[in-house]
PDB file of N, CA and C in Angstrom:
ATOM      1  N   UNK A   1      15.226 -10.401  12.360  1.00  0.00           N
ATOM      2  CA  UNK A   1      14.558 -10.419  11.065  1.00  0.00           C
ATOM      3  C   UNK A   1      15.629 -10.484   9.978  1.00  0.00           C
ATOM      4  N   UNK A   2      15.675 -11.162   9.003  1.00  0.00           N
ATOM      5  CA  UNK A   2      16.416 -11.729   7.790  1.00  0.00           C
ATOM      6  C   UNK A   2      16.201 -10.321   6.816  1.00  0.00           C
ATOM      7  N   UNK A   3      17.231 -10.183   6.466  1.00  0.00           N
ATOM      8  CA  UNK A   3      17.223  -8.859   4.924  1.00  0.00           C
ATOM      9  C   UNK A   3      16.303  -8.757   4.575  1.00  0.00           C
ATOM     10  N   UNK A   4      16.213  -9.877   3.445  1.00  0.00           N
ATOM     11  CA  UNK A   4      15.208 -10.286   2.852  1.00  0.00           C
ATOM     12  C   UNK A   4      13.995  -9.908   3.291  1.00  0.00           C
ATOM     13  N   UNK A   5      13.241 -10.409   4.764  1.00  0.00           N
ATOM     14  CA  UNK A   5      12.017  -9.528   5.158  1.00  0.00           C
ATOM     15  C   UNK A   5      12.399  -8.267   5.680  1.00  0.00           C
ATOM     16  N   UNK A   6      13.272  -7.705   6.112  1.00  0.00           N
ATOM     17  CA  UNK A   6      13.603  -6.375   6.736  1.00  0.00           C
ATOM     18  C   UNK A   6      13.152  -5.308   5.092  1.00  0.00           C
ATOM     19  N   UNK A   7      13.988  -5.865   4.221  1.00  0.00           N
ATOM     20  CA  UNK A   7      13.718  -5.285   2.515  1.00  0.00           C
ATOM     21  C   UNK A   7      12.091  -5.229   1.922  1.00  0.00           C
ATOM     22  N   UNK A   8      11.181  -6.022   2.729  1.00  0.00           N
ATOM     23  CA  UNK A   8       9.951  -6.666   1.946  1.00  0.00           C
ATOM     24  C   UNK A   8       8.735  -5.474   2.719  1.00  0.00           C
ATOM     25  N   UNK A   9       9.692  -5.788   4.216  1.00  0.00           N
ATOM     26  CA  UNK A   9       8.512  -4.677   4.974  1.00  0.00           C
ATOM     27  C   UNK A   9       8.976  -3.464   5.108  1.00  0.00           C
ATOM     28  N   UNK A  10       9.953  -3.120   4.048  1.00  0.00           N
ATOM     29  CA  UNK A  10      10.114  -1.376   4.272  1.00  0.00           C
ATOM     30  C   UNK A  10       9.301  -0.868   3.151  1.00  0.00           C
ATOM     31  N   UNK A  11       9.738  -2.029   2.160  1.00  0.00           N
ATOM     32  CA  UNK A  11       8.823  -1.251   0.598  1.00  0.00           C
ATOM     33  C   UNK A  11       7.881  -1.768   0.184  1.00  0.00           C
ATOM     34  N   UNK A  12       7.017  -2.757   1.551  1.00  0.00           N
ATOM     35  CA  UNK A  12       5.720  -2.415   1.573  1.00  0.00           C
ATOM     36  C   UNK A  12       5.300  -1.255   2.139  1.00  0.00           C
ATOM     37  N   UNK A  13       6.154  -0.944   3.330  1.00  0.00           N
ATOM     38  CA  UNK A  13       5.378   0.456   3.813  1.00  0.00           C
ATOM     39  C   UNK A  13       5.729   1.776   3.117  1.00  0.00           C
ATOM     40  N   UNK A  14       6.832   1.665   2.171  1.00  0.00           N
ATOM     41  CA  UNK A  14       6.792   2.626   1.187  1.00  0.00           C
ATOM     42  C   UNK A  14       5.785   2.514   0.212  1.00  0.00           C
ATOM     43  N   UNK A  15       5.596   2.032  -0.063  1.00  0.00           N
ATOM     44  CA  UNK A  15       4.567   1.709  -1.473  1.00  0.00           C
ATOM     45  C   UNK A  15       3.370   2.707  -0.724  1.00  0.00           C
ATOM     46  N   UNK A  16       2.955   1.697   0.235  1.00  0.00           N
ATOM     47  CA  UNK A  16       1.723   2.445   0.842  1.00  0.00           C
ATOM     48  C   UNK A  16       1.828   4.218   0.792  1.00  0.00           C
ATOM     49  N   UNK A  17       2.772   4.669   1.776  1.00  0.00           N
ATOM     50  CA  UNK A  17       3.039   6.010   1.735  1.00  0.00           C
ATOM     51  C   UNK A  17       3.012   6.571   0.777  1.00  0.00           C
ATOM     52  N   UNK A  18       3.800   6.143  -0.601  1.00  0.00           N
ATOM     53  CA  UNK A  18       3.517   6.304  -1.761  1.00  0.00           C
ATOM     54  C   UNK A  18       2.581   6.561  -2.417  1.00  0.00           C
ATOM     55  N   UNK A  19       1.742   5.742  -2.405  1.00  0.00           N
ATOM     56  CA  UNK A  19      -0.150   5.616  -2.896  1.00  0.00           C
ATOM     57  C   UNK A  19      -0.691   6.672  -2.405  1.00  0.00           C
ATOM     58  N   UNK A  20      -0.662   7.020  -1.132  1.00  0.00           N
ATOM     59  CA  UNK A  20      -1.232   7.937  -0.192  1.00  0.00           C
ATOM     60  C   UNK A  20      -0.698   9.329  -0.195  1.00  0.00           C
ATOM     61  N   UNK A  21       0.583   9.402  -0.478  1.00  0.00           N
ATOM     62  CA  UNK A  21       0.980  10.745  -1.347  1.00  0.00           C
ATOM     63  C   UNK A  21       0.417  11.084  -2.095  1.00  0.00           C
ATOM     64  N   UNK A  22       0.186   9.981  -3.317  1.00  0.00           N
ATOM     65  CA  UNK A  22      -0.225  10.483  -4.749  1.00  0.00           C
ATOM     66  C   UNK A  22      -1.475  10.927  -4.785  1.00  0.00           C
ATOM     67  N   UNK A  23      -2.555   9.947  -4.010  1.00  0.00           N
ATOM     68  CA  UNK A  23      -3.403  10.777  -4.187  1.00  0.00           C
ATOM     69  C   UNK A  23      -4.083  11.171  -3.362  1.00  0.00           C
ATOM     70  N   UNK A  24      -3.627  11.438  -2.261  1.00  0.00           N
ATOM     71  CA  UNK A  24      -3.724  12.952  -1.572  1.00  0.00           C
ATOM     72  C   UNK A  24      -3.544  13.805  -2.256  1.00  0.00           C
ATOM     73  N   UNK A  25      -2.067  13.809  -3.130  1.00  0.00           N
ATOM     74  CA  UNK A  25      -2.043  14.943  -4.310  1.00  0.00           C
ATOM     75  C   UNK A  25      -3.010  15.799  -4.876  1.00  0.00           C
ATOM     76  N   UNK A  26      -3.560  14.245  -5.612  1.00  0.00           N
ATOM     77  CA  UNK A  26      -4.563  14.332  -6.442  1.00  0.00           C
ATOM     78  C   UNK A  26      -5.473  15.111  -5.886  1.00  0.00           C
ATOM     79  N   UNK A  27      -5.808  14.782  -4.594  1.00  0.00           N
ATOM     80  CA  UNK A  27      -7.433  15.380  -4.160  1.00  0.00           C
ATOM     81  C   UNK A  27      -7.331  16.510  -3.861  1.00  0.00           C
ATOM     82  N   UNK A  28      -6.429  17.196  -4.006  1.00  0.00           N
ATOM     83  CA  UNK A  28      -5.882  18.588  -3.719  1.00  0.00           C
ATOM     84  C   UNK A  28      -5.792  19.080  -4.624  1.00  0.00           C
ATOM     85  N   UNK A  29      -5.121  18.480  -5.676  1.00  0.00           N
ATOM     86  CA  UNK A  29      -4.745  19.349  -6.851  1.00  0.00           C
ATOM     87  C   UNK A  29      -5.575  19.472  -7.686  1.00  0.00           C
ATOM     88  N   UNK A  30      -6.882  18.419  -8.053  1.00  0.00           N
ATOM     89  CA  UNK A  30      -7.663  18.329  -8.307  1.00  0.00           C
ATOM     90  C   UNK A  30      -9.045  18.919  -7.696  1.00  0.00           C
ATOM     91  N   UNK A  31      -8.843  19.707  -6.647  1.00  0.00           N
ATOM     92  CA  UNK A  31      -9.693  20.632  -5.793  1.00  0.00           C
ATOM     93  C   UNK A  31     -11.245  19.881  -5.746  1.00  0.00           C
ATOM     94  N   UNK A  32     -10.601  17.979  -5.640  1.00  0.00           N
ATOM     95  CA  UNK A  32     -12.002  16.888  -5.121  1.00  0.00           C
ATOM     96  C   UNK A  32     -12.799  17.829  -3.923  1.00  0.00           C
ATOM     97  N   UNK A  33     -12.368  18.545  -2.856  1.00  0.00           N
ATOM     98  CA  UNK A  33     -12.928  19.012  -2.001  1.00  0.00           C
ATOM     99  C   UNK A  33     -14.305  19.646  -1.788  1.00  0.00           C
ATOM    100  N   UNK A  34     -14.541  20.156  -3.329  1.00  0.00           N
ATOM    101  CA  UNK A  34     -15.661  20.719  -3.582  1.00  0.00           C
ATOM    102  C   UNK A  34     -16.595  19.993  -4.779  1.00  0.00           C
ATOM    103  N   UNK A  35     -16.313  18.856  -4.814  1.00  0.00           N
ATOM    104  CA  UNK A  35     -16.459  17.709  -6.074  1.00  0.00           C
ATOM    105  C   UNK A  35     -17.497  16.891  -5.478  1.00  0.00           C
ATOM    106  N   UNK A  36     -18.850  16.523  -6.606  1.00  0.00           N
ATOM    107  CA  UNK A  36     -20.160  15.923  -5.790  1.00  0.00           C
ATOM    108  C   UNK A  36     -19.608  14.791  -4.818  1.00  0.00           C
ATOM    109  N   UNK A  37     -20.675  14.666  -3.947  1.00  0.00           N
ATOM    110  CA  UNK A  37     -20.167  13.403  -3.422  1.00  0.00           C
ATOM    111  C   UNK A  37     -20.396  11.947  -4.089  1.00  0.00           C
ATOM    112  N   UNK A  38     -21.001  11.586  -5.236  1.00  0.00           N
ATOM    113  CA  UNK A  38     -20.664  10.671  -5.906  1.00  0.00           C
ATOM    114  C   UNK A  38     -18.911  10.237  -6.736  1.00  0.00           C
ATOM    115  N   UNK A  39     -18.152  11.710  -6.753  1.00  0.00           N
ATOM    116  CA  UNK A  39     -17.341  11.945  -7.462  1.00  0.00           C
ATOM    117  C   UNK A  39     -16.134  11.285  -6.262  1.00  0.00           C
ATOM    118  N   UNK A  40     -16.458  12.189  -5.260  1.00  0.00           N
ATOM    119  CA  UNK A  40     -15.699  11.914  -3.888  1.00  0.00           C
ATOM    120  C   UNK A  40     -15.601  10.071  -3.538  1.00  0.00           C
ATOM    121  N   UNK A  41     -16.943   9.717  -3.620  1.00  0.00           N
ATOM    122  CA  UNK A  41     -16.709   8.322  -3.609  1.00  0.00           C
ATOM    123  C   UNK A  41     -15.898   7.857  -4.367  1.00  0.00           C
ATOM    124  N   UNK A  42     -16.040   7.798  -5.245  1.00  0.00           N
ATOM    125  CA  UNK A  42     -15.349   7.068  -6.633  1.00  0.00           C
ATOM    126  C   UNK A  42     -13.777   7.260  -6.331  1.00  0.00           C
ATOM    127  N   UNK A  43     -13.145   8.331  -5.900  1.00  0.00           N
ATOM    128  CA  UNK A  43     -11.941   8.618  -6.178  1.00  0.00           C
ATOM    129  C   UNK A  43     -11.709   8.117  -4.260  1.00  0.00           C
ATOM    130  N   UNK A  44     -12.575   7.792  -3.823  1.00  0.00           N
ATOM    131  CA  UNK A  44     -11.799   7.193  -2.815  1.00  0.00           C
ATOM    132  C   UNK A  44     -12.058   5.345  -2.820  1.00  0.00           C
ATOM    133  N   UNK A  45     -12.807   4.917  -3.077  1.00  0.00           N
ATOM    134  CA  UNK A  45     -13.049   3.750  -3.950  1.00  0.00           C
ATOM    135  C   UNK A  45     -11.610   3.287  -4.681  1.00  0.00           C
ATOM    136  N   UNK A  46     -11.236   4.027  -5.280  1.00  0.00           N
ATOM    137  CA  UNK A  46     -10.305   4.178  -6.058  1.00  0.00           C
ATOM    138  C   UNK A  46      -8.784   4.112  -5.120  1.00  0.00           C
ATOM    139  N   UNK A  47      -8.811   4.944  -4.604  1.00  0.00           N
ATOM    140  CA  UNK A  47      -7.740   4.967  -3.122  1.00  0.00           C
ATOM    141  C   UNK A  47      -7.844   3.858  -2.681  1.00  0.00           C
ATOM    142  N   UNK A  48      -8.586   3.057  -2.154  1.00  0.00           N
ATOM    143  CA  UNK A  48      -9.017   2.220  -1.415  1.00  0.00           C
ATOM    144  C   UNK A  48      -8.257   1.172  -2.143  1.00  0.00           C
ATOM    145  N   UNK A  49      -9.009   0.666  -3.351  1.00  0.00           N
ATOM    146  CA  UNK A  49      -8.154  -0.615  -4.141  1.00  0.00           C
ATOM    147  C   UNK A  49      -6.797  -0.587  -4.667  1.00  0.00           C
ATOM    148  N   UNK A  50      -5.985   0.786  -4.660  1.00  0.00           N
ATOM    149  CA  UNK A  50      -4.874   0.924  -5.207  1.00  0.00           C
ATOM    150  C   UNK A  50      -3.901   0.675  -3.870  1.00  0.00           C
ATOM    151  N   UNK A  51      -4.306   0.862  -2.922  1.00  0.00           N
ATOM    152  CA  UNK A  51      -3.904   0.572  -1.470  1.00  0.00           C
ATOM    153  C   UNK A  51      -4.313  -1.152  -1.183  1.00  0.00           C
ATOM    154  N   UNK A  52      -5.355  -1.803  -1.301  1.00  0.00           N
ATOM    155  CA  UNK A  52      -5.502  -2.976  -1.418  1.00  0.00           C
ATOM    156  C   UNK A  52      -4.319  -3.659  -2.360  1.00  0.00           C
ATOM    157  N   UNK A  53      -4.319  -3.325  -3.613  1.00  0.00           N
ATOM    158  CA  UNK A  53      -3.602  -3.526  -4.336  1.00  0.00           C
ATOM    159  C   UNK A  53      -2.166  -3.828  -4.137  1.00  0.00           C
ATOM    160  N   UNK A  54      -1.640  -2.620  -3.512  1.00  0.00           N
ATOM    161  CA  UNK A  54      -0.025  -2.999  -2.419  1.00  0.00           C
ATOM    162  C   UNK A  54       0.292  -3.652  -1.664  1.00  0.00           C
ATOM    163  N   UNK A  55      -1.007  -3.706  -0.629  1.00  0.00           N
ATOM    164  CA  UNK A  55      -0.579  -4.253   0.665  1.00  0.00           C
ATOM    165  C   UNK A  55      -0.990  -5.524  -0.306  1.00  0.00           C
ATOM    166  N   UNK A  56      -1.818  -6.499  -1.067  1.00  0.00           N
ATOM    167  CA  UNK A  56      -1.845  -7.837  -0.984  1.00  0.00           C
ATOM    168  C   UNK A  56      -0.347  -8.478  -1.968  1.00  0.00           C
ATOM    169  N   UNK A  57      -0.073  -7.221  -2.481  1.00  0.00           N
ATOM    170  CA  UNK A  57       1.248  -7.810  -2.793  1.00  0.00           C
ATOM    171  C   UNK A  57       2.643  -7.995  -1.916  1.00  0.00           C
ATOM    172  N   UNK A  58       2.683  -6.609  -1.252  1.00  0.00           N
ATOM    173  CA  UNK A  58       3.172  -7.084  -0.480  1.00  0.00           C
ATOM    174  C   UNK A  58       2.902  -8.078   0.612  1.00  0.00           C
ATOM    175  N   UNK A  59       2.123  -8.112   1.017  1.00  0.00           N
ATOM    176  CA  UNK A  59       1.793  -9.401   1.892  1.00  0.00           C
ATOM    177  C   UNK A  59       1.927 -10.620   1.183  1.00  0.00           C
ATOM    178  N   UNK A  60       2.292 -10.687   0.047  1.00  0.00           N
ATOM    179  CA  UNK A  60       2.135 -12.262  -0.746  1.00  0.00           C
ATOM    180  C   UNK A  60       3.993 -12.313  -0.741  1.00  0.00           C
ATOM    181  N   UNK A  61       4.588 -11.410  -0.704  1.00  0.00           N
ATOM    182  CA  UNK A  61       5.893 -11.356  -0.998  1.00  0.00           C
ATOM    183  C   UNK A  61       6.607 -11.427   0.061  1.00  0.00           C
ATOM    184  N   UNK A  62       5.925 -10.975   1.339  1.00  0.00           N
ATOM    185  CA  UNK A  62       6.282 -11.407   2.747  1.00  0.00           C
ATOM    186  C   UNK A  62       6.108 -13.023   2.955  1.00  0.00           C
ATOM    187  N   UNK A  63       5.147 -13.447   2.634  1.00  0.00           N
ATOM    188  CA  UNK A  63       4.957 -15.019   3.013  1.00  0.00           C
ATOM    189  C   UNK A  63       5.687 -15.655   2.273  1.00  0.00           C
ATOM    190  N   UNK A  64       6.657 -15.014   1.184  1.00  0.00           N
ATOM    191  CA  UNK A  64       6.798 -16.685   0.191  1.00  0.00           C
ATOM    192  C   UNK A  64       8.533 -15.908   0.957  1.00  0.00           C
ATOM    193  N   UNK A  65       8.776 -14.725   0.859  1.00  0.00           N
ATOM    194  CA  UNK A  65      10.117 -14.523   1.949  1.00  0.00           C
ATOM    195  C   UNK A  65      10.554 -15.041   3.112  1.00  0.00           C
ATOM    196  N   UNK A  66       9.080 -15.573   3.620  1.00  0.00           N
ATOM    197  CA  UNK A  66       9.101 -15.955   5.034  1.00  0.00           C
ATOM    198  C   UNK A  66       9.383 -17.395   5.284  1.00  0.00           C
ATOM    199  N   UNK A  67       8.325 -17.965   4.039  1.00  0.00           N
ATOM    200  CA  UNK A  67       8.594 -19.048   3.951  1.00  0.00           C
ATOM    201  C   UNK A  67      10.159 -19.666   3.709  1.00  0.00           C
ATOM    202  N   UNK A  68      10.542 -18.995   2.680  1.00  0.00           N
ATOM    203  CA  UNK A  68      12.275 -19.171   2.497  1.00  0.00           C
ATOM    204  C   UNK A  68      13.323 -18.857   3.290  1.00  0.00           C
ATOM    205  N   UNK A  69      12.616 -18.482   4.685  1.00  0.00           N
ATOM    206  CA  UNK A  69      13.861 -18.251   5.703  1.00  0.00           C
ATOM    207  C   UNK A  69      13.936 -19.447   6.555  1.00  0.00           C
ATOM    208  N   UNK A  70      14.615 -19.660   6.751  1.00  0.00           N
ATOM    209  CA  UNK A  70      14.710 -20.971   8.070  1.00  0.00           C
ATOM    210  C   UNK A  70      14.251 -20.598   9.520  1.00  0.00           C
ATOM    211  N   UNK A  71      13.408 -21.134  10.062  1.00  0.00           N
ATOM    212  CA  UNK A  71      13.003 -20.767  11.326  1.00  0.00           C
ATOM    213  C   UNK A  71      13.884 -20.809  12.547  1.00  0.00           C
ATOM    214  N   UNK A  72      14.288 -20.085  13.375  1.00  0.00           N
ATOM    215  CA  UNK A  72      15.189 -20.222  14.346  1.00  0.00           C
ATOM    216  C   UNK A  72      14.511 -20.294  15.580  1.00  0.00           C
ATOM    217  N   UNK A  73      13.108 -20.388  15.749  1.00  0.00           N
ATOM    218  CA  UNK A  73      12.590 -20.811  16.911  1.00  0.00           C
ATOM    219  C   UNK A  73      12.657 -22.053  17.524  1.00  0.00           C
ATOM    220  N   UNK A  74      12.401 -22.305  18.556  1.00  0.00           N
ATOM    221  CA  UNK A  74      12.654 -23.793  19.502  1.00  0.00           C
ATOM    222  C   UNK A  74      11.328 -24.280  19.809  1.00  0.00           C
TER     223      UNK A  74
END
């Protein structure tokens, strides 16, 4: 694997971890646990697209990386 993607798929999977820290945080610190379940939705709704959000970037930043590597297959 080329830098370049070795670099693309670490801090995509940081990002993620990242997201998932924060708001895990949140749902803790924010004591969501006992929060209606309309509320609960929303803030995972919310999780959900901010995590969408990463991975399609990173995944867009993997392909145009990928694309710019030279293929060494036969």
């Amino acid at each position: 694997m080329r830098d370049g993607l070795r670099r693309e798929v670490i801090v995509l999977v940081g990002l993620v971890l990242a997201v998932d820290l924060v708001f895990g945080a949140v749902y803790f610190l924010a004591r969501l646990r006992s929060a209606s379940d309309a509320v609960k939705l929303g803030f995972t709704v919310l999780w959900t697209l901010a995590t969408l959000a990463v991975v399609l970037r990173g995944l867009t930043r993997l392909r145009k990386a990928r694309q710019q590597t030279p293929s060494t297959r036969v």
